[in-house]
N, C-alpha and C. Protein backbone atom coordinates (compact mmCIF):
# COMPACT_ATOMS: atom_id res chain seq x y z
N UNK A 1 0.84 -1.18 0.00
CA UNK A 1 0.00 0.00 0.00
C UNK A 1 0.88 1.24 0.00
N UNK A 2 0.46 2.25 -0.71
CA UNK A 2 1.06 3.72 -0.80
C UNK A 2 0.20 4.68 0.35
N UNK A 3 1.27 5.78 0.88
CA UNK A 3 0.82 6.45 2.25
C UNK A 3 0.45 7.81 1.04
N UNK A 4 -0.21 8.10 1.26
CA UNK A 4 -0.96 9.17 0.61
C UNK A 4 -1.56 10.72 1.45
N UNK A 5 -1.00 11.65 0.92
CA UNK A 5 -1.11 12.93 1.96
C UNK A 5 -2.31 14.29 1.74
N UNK A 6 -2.55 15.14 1.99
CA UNK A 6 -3.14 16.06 1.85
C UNK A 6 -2.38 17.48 2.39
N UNK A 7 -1.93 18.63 1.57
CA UNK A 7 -1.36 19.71 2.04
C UNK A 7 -2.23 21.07 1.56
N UNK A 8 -2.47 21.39 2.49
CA UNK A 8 -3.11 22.73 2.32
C UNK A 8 -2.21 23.51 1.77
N UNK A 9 -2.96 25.14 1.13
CA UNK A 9 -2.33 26.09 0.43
C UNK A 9 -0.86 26.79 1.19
N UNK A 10 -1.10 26.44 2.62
CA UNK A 10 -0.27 26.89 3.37
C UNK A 10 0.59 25.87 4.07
N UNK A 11 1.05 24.66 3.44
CA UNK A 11 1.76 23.60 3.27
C UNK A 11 1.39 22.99 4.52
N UNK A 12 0.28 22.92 5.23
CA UNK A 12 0.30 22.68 6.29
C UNK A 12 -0.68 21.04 5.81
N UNK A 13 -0.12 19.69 6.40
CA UNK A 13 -0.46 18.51 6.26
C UNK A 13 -1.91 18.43 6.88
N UNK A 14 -3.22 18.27 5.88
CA UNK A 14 -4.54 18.31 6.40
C UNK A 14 -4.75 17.05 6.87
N UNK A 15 -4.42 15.72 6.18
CA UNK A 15 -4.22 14.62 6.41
C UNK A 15 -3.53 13.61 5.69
N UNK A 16 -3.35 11.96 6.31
CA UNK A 16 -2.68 11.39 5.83
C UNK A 16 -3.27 9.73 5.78
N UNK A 17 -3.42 9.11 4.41
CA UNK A 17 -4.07 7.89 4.65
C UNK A 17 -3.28 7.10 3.65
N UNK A 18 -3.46 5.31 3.96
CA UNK A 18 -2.51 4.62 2.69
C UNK A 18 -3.81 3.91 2.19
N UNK A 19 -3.56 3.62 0.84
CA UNK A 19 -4.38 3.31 -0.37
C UNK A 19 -3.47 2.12 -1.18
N UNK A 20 -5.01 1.18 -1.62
CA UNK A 20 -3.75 0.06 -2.51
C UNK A 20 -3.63 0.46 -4.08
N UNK A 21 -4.64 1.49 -4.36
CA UNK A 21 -4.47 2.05 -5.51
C UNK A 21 -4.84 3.47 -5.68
N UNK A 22 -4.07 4.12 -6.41
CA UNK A 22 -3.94 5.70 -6.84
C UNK A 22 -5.61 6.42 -7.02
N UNK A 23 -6.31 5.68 -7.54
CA UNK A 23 -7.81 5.38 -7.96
C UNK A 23 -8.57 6.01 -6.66
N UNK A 24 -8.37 5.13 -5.75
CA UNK A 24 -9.06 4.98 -4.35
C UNK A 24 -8.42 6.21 -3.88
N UNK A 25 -7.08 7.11 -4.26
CA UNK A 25 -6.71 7.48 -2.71
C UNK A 25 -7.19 9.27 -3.56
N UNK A 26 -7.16 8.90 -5.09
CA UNK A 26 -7.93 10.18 -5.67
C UNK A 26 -9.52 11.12 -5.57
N UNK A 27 -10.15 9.37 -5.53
CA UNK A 27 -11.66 9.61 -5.09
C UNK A 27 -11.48 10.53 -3.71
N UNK A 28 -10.67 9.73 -2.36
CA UNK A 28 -10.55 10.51 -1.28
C UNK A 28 -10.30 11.75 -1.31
N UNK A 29 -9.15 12.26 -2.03
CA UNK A 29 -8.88 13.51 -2.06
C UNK A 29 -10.26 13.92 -2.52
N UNK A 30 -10.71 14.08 -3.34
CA UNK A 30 -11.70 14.59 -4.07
C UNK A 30 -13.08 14.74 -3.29
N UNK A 31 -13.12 13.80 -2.31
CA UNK A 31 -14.40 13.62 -1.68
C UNK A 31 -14.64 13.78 -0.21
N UNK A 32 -13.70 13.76 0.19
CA UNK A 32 -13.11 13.56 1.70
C UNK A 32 -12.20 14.64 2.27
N UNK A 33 -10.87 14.52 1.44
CA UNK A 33 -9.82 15.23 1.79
C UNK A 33 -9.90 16.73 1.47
N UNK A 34 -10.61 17.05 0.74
CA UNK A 34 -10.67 18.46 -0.24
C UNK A 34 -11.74 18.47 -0.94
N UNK A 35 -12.90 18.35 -0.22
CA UNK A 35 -14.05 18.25 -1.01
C UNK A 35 -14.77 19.85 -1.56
N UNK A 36 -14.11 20.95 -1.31
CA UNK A 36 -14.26 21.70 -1.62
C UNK A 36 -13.71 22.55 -3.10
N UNK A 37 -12.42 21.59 -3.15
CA UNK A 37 -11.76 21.71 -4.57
C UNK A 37 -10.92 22.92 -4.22
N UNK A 38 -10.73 23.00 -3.04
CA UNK A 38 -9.63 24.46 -2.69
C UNK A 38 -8.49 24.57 -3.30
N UNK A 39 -8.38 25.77 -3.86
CA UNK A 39 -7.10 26.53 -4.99
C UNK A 39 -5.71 26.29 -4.09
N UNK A 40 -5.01 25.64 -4.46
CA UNK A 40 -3.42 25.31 -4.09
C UNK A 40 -3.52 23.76 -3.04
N UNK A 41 -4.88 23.12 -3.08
CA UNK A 41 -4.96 21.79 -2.09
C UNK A 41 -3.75 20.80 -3.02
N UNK A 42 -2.75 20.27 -2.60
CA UNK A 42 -1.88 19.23 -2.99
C UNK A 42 -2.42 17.74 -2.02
N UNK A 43 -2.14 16.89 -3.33
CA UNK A 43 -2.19 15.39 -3.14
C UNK A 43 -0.96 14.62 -3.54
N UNK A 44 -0.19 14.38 -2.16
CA UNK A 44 1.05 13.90 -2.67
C UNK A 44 1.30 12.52 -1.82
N UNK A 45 2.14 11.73 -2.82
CA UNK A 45 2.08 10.46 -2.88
C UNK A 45 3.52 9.86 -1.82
N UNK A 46 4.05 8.92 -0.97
CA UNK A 46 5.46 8.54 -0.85
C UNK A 46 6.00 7.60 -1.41
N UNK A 47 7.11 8.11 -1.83
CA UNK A 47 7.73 7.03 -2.96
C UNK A 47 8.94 7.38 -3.03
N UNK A 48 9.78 6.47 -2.96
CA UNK A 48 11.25 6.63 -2.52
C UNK A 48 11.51 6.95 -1.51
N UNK A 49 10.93 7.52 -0.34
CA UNK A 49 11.57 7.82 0.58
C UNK A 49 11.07 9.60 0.57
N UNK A 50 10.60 10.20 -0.46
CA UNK A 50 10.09 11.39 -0.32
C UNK A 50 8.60 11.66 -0.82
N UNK A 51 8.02 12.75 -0.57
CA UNK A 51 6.70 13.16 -1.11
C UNK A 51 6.91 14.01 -2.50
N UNK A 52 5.88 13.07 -3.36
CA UNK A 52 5.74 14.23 -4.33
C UNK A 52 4.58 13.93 -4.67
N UNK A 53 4.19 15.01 -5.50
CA UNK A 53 2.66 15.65 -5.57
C UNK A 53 2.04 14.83 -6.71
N UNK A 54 0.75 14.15 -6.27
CA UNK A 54 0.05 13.23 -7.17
C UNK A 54 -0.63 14.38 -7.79
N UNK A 55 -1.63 15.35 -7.20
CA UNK A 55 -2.58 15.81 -7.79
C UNK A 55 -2.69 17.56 -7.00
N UNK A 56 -2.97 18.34 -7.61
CA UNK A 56 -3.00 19.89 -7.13
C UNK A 56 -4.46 20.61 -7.95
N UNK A 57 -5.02 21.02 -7.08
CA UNK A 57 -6.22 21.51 -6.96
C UNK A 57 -6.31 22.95 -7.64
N UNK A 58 -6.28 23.47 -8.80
CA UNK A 58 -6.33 24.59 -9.13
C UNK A 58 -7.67 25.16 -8.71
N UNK A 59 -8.92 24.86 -7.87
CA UNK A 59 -10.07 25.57 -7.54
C UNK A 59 -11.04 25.32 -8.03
N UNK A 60 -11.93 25.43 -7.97
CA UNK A 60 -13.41 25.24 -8.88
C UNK A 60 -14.46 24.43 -7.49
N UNK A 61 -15.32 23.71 -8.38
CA UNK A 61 -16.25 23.03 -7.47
C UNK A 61 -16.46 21.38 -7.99
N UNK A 62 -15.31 20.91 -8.49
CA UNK A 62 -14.92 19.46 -8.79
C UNK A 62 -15.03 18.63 -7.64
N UNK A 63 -15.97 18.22 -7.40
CA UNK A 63 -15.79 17.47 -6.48
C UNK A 63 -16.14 15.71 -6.54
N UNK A 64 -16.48 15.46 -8.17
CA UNK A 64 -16.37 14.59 -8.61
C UNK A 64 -15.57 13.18 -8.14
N UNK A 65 -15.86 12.17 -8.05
CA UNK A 65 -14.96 11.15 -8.22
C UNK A 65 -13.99 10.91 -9.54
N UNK A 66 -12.86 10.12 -9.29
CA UNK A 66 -12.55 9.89 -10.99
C UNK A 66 -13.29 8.87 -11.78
N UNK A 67 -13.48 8.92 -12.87
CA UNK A 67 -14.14 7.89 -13.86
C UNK A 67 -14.54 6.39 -13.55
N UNK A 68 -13.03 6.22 -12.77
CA UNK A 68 -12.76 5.06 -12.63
C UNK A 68 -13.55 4.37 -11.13
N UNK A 69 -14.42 5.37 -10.81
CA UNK A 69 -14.66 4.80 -9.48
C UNK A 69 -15.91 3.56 -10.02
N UNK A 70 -16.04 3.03 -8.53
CA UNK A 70 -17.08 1.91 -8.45
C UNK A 70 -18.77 2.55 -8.31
């Protein structure tokens, strides 16, 4: 499983959950983590040993799942 994060505009860690797929931990962001679609929300992934950013929230009212959900 991948540890999967949430960082507010002000880099501050909103939360943190692990996921067995990218799929699942996107829906979260989207629905859970940042359901508001807030301008600068980062979704970043650990891998290698550091965080980097799966997904970044440019704003709107997306609060959609991805395609791929169940």
């Amino acid at each position: 499983m991948a540890q999967y994060r949430v960082v507010d505009s002000s880099e501050n860690v909103v939360e943190e959950k692990e996921f067995d797929d990218a799929t699942s931990a996107y829906d979260w962001f989207k629905t859970v983590a940042a359901p508001d679609d807030s301008l600068g929300t980062v979704m970043q992934v650990h891998d290698d040993g550091e965080w980097k950013n799966f997904e970044v929230s440019d704003g709107g009212t997306n609060a959609s799942p991805s395609a791929d959900a169940d």
